[in-house]
PDB file of N, CA and C in Angstrom:
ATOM      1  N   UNK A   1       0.851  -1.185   0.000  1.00  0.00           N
ATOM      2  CA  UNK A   1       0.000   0.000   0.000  1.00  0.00           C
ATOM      3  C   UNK A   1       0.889   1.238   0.000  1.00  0.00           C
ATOM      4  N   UNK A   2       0.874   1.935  -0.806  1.00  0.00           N
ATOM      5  CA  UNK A   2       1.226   3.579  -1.207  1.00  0.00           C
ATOM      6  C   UNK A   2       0.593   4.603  -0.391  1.00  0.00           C
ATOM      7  N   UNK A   3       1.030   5.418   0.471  1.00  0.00           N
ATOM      8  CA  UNK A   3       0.564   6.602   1.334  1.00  0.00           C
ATOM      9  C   UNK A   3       0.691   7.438   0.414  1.00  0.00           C
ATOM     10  N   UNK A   4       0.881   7.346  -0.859  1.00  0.00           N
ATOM     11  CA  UNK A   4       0.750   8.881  -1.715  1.00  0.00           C
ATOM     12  C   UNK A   4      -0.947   9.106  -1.766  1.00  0.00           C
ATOM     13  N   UNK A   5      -1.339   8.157  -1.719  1.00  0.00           N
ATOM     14  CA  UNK A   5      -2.963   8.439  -2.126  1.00  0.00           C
ATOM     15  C   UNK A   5      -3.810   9.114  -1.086  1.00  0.00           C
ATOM     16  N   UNK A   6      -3.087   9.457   0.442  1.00  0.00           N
ATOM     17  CA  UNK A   6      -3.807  10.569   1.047  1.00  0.00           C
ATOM     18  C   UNK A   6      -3.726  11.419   0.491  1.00  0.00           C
ATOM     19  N   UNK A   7      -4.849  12.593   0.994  1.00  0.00           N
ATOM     20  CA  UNK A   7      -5.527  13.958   0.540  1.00  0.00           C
ATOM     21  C   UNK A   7      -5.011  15.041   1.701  1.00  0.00           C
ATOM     22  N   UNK A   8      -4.891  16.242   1.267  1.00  0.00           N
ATOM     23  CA  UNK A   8      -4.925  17.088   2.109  1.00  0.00           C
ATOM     24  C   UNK A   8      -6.671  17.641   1.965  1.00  0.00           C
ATOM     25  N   UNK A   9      -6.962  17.624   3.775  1.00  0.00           N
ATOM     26  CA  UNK A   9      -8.475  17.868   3.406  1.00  0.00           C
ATOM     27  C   UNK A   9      -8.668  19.794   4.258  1.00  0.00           C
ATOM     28  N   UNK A  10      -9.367  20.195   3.764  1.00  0.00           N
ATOM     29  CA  UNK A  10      -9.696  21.824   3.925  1.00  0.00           C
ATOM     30  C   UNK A  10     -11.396  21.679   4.288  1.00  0.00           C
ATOM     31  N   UNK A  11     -11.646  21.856   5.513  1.00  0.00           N
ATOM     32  CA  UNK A  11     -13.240  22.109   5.497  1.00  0.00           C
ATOM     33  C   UNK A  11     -13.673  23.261   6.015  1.00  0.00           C
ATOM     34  N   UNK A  12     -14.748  22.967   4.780  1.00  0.00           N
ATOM     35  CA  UNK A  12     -15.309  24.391   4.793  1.00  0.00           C
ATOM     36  C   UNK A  12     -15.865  25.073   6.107  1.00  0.00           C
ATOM     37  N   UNK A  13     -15.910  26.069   6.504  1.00  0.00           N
ATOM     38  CA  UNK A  13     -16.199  26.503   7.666  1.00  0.00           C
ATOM     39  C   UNK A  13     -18.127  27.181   7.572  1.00  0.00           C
ATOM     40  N   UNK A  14     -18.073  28.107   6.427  1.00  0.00           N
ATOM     41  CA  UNK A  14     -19.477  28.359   6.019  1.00  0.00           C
ATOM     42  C   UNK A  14     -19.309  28.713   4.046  1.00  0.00           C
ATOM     43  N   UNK A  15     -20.130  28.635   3.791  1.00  0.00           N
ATOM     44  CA  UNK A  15     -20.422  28.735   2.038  1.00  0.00           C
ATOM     45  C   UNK A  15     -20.401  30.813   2.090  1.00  0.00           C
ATOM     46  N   UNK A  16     -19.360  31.156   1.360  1.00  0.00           N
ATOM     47  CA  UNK A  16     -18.988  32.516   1.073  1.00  0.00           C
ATOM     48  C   UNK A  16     -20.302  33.207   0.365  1.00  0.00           C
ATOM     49  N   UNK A  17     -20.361  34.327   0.298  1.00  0.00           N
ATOM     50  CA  UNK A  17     -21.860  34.506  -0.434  1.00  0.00           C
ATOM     51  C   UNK A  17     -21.595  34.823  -2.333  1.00  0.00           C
ATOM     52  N   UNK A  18     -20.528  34.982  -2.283  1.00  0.00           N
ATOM     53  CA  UNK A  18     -20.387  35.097  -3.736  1.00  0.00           C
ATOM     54  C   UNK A  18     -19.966  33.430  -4.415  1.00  0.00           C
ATOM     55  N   UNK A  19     -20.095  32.003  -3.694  1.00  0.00           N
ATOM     56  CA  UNK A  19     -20.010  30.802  -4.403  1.00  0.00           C
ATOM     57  C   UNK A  19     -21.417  30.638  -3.941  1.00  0.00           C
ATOM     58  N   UNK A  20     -21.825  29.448  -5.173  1.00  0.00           N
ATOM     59  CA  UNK A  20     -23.403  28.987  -5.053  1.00  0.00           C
ATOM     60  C   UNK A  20     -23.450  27.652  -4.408  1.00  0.00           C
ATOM     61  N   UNK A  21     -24.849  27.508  -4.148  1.00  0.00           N
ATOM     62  CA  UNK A  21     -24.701  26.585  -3.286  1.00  0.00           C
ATOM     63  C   UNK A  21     -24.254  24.977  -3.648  1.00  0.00           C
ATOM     64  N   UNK A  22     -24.279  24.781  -5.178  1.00  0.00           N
ATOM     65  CA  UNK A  22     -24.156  23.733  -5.594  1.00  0.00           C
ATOM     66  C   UNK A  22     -22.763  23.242  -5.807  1.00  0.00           C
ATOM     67  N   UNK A  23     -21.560  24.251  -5.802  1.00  0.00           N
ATOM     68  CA  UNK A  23     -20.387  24.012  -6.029  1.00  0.00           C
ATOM     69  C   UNK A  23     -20.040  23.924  -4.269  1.00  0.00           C
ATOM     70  N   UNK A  24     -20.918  24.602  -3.201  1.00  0.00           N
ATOM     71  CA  UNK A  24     -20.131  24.753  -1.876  1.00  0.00           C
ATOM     72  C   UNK A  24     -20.683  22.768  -1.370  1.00  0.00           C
ATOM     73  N   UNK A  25     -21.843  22.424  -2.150  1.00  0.00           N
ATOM     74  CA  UNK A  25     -22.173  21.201  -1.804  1.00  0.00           C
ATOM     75  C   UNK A  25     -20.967  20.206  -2.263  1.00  0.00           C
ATOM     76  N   UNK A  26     -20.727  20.553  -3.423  1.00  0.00           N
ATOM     77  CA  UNK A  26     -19.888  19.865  -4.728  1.00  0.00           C
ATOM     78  C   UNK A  26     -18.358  19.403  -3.461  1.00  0.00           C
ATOM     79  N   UNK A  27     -17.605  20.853  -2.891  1.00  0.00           N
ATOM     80  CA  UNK A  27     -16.806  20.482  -2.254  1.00  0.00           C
ATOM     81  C   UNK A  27     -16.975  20.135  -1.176  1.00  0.00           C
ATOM     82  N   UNK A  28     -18.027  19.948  -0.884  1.00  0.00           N
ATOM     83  CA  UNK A  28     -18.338  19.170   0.929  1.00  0.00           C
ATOM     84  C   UNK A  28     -18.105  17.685   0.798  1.00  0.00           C
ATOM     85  N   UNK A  29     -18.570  17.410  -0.886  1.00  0.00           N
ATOM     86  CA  UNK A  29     -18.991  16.144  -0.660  1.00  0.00           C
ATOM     87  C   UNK A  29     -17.552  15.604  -1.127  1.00  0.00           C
ATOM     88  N   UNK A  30     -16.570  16.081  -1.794  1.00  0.00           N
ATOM     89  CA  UNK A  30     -14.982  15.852  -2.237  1.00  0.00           C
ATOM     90  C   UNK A  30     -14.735  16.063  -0.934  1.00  0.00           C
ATOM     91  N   UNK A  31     -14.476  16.621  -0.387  1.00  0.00           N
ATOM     92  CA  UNK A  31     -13.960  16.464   1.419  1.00  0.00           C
ATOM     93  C   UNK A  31     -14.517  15.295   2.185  1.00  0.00           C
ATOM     94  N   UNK A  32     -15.806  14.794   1.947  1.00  0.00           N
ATOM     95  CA  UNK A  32     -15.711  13.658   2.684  1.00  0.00           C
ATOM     96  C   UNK A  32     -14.955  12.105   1.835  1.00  0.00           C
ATOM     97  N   UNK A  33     -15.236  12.160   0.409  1.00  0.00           N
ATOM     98  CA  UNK A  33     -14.716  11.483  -0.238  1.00  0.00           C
ATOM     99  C   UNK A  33     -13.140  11.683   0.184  1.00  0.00           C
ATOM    100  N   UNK A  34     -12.774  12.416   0.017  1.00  0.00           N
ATOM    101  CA  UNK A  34     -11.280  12.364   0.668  1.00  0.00           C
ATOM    102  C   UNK A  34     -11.013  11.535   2.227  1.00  0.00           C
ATOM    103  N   UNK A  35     -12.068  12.247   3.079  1.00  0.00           N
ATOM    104  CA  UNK A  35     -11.853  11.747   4.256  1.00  0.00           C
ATOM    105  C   UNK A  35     -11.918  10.233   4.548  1.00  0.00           C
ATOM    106  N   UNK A  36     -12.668   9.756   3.925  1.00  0.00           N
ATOM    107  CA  UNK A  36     -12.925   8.334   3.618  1.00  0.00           C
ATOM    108  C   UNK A  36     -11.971   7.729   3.043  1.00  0.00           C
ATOM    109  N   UNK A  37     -11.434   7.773   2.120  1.00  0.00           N
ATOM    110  CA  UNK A  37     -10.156   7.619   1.311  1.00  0.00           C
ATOM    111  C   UNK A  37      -9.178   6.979   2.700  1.00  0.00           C
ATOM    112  N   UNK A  38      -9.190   8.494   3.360  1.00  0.00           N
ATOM    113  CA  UNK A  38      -7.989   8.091   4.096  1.00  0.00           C
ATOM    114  C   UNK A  38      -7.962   7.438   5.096  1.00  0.00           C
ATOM    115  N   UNK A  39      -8.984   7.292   5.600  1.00  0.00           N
ATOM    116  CA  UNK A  39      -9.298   6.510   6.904  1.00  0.00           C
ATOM    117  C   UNK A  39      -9.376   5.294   6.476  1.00  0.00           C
ATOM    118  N   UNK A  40      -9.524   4.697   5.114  1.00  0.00           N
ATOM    119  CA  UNK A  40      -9.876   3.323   4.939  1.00  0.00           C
ATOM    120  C   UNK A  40      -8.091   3.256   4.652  1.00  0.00           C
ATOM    121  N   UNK A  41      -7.348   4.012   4.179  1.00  0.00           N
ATOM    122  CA  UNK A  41      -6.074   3.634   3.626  1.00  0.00           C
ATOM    123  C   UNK A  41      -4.934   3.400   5.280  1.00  0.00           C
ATOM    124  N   UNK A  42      -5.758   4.323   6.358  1.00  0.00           N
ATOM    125  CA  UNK A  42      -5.000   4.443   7.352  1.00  0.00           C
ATOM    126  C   UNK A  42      -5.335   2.917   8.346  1.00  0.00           C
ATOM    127  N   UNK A  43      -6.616   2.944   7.944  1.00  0.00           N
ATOM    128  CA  UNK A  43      -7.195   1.207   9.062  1.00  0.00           C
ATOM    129  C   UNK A  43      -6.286   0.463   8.245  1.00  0.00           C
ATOM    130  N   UNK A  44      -6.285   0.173   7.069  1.00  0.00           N
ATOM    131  CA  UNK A  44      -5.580  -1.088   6.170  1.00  0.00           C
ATOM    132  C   UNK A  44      -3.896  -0.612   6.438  1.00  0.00           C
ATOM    133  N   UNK A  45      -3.357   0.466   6.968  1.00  0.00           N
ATOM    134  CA  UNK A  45      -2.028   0.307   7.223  1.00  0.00           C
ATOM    135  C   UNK A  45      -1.684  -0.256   8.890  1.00  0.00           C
ATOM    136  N   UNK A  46      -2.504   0.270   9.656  1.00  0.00           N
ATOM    137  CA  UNK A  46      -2.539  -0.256  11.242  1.00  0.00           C
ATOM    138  C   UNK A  46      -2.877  -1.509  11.032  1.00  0.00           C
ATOM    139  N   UNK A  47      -3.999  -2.376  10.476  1.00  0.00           N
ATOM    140  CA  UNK A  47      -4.407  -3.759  10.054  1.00  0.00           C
ATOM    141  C   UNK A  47      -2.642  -4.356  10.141  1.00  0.00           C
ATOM    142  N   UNK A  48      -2.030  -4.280   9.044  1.00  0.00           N
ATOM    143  CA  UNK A  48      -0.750  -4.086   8.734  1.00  0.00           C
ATOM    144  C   UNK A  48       0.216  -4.712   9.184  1.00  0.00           C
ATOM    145  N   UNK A  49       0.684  -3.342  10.312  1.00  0.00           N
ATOM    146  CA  UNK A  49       1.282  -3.150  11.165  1.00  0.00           C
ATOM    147  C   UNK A  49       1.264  -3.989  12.299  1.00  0.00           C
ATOM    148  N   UNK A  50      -0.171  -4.321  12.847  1.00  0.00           N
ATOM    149  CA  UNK A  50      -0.363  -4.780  13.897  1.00  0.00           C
ATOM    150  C   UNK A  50      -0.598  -6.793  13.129  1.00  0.00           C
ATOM    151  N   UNK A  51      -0.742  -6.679  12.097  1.00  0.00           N
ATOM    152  CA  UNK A  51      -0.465  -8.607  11.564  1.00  0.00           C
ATOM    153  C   UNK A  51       1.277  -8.656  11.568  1.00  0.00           C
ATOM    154  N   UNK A  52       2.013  -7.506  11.232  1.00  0.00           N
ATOM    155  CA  UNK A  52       3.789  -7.486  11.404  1.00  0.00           C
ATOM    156  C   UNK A  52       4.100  -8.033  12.599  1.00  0.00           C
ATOM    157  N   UNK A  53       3.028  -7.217  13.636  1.00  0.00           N
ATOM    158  CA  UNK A  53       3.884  -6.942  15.176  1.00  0.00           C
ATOM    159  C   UNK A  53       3.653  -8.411  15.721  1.00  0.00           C
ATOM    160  N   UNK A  54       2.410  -9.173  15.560  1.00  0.00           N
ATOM    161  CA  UNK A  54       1.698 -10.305  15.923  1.00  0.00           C
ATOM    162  C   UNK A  54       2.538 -11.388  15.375  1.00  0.00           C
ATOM    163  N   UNK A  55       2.985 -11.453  13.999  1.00  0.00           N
ATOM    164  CA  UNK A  55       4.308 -12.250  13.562  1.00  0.00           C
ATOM    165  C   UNK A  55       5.487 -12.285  14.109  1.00  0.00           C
ATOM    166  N   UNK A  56       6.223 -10.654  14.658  1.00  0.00           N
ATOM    167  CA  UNK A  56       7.361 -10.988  15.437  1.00  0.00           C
ATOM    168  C   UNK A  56       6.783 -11.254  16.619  1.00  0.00           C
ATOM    169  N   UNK A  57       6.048 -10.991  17.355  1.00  0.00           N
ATOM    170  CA  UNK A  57       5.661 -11.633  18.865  1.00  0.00           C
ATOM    171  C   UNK A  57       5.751 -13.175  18.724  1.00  0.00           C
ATOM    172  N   UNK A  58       5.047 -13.633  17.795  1.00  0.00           N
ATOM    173  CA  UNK A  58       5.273 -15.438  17.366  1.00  0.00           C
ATOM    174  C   UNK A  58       6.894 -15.750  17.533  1.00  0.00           C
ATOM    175  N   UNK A  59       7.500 -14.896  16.427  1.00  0.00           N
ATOM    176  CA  UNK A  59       8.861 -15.468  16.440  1.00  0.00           C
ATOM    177  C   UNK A  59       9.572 -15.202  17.630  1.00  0.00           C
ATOM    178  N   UNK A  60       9.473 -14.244  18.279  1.00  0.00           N
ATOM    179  CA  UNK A  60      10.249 -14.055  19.883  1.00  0.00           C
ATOM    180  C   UNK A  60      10.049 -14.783  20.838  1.00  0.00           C
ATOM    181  N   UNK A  61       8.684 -15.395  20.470  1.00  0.00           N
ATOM    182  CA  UNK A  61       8.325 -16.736  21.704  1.00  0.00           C
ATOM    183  C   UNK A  61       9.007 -17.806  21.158  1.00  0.00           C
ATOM    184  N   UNK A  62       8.646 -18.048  20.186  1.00  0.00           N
ATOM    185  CA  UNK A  62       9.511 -19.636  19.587  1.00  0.00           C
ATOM    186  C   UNK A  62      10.831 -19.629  20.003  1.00  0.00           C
ATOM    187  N   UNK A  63      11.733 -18.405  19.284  1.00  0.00           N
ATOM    188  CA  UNK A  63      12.940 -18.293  20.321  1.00  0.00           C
ATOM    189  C   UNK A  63      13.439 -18.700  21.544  1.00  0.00           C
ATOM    190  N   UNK A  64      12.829 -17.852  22.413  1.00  0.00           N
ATOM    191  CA  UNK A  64      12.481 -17.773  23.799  1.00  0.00           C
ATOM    192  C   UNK A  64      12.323 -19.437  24.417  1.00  0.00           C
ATOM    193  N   UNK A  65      11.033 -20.020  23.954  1.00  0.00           N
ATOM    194  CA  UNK A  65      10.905 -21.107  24.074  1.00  0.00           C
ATOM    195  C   UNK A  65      12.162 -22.419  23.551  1.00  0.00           C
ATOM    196  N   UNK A  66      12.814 -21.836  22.374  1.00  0.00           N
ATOM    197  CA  UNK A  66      13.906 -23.074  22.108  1.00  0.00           C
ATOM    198  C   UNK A  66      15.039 -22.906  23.157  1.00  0.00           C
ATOM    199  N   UNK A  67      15.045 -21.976  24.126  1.00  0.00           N
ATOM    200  CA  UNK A  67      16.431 -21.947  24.927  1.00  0.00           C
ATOM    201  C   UNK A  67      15.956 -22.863  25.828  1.00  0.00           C
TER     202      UNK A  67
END
């Protein structure tokens, strides 16, 4: 898995009065699409991480255990 594919996310605070409402919707809904993005890319790297850590814990006992 590639971490280039996070987003930098910007949320909107209120819709300016000179943008309409359909483009201030347009980027609400690309901000959550982003946000989603990354949270599914960030669970599947901890997933990961924590099947790595669970493999060396295996191998440090087997060790451990052959002395």
């Amino acid at each position: 898995m590639d971490m280039r594919a996070l987003y930098y996310i910007a949320l909107p605070v209120e819709r300016p009065a000179s943008e309409d409402a359909q483009h201030h919707e347009d980027d609400i809904k690309s901000n959550e699409n982003c946000l989603n993005q990354n949270f599914t890319l960030l669970s599947a790297k901890i997933y990961e991480y924590e099947a790595r850590i669970a493999e060396l814990e295996a191998r440090v006992n087997e060790l451990m255990n052959a002395r």
